[in-house]
N, C-alpha and C. Protein backbone atom coordinates (compact mmCIF):
# COMPACT_ATOMS: atom_id res chain seq x y z
N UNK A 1 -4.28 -12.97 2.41
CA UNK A 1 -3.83 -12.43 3.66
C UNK A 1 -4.28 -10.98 3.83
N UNK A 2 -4.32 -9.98 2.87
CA UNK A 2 -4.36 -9.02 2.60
C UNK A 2 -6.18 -8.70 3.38
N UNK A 3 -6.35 -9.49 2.14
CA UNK A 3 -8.07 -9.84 2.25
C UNK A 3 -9.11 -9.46 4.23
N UNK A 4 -7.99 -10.33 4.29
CA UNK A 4 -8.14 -10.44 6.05
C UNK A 4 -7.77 -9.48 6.85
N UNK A 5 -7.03 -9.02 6.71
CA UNK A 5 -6.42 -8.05 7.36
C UNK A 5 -7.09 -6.33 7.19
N UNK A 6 -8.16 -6.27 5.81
CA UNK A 6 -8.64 -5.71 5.74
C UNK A 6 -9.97 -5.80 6.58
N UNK A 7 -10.30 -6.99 6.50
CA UNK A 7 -11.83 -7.46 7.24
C UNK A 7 -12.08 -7.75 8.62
N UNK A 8 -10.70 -7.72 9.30
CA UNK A 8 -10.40 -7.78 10.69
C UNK A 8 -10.11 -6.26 11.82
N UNK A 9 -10.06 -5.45 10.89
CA UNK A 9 -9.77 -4.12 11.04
C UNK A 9 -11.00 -2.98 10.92
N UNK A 10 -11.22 -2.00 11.67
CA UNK A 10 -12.15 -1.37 11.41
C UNK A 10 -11.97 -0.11 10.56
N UNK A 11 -10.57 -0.30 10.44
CA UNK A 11 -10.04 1.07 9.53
C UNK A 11 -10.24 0.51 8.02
N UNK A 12 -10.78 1.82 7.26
CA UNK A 12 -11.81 2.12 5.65
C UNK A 12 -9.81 1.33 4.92
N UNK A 13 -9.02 1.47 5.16
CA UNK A 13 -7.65 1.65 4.32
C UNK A 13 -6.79 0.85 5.44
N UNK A 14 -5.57 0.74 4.24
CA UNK A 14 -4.53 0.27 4.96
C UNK A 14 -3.26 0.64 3.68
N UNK A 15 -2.38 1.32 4.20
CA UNK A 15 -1.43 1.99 3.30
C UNK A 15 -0.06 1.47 3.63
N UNK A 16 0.76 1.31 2.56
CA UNK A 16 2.23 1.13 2.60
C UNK A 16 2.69 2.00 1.90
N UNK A 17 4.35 2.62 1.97
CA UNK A 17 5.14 3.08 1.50
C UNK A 17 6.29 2.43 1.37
N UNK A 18 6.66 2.58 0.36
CA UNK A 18 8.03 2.19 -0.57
C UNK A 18 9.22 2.99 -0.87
N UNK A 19 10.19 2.56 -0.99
CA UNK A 19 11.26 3.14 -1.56
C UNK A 19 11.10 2.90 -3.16
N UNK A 20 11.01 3.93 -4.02
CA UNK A 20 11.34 3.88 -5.20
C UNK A 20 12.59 2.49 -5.96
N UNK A 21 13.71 2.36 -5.02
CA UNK A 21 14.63 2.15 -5.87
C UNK A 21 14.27 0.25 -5.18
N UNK A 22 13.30 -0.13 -4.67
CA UNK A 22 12.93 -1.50 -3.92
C UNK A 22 11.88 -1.99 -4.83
N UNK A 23 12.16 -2.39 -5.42
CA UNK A 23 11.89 -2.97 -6.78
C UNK A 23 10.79 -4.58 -6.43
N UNK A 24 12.04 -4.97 -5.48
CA UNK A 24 11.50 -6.31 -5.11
C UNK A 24 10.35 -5.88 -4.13
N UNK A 25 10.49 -5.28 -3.04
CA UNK A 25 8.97 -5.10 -1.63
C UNK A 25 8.03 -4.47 -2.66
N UNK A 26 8.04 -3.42 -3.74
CA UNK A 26 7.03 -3.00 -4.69
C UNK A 26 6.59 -4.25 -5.09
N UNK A 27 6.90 -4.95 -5.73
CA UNK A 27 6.17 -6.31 -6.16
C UNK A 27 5.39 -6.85 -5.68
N UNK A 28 5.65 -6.99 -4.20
CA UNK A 28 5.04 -7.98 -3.13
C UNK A 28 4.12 -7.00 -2.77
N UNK A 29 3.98 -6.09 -2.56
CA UNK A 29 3.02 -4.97 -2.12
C UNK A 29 1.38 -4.83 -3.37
N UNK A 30 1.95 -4.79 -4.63
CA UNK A 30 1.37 -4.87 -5.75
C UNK A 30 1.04 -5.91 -5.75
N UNK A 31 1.04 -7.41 -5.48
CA UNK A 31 0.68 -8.72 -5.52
C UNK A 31 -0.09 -9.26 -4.41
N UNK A 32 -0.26 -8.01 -3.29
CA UNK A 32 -1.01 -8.30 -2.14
C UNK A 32 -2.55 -7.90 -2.45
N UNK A 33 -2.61 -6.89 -3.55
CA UNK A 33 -3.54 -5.75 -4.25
C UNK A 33 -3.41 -4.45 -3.79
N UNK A 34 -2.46 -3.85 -2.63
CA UNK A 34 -2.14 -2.91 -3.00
C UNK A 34 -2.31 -1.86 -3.84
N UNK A 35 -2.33 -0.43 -4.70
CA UNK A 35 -2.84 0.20 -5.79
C UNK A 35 -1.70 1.53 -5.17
N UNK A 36 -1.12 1.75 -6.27
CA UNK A 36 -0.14 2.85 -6.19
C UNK A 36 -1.19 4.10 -6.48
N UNK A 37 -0.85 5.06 -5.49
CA UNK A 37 -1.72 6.52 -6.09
C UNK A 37 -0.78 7.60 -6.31
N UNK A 38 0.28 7.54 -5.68
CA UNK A 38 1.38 8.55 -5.91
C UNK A 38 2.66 8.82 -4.92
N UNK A 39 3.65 9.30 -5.93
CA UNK A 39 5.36 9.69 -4.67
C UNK A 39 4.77 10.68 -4.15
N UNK A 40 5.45 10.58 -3.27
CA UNK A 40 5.02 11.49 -2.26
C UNK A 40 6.70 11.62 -0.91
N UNK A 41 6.94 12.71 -0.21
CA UNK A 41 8.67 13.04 0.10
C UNK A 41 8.10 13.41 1.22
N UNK A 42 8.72 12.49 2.15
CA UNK A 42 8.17 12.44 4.03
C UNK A 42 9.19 13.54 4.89
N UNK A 43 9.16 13.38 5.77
CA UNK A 43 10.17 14.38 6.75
C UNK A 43 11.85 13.99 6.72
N UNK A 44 11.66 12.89 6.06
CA UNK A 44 13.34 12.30 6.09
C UNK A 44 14.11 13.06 4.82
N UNK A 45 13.11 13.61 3.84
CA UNK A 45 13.59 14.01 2.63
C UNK A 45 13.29 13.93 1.66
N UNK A 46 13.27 12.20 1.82
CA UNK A 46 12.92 11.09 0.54
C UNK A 46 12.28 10.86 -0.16
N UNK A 47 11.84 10.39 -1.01
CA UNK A 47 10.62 9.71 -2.23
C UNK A 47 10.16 8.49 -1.62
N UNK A 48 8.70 8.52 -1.69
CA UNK A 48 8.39 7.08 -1.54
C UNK A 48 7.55 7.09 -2.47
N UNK A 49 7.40 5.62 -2.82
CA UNK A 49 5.98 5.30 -3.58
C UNK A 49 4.59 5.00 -2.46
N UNK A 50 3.71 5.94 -2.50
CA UNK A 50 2.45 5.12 -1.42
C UNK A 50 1.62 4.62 -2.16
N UNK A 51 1.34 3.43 -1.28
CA UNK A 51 0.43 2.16 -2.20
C UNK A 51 -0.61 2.31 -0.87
N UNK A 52 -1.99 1.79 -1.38
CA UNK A 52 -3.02 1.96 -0.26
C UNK A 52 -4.40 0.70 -1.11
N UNK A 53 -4.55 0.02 0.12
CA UNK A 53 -5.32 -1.21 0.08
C UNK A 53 -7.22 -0.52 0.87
N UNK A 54 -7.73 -0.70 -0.38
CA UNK A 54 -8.97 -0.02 0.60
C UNK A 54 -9.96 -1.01 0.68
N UNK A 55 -11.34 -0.97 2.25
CA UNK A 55 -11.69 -2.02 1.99
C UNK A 55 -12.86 -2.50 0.79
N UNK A 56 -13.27 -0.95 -0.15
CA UNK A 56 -14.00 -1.33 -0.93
C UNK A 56 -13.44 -1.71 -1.94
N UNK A 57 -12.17 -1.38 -2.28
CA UNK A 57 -11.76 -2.37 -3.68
C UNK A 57 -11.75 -4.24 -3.03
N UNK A 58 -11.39 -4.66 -1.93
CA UNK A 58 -11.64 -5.99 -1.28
C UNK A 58 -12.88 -6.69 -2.04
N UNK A 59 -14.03 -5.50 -1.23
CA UNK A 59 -15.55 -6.44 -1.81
C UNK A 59 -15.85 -6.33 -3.03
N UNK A 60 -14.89 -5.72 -4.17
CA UNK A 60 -15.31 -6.30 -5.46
C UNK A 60 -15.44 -7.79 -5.70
């Protein structure tokens, strides 16, 4: 799904953020291929984990 969504899009990336303490959506994010690069603390305050899908890791 992931796959596609990369190849249907003209944008190089496609990024998610996480809540640290979401254990379970981290999984599913990581199982999509996803790749964690680092927390990172948005305007709300918080910690997230950002995960980012790029399309050259795809065409490996």
């Amino acid at each position: 799904m992931t796959q596609g969504m990369v190849e249907i899009t003209s944008l190089g990336e496609i990024v998610a953020i996480v809540r640290p303490f979401n254990a379970p959506f981290r999984r599913v994010v990581e199982k999509a291929g996803f790749e964690h690069r680092r927390r990172v603390t948005l305007s709300d305050q918080c910690e997230y984990d950002y995960f980012i899908l790029s399309k050259a890791k795809e065409r490996r």
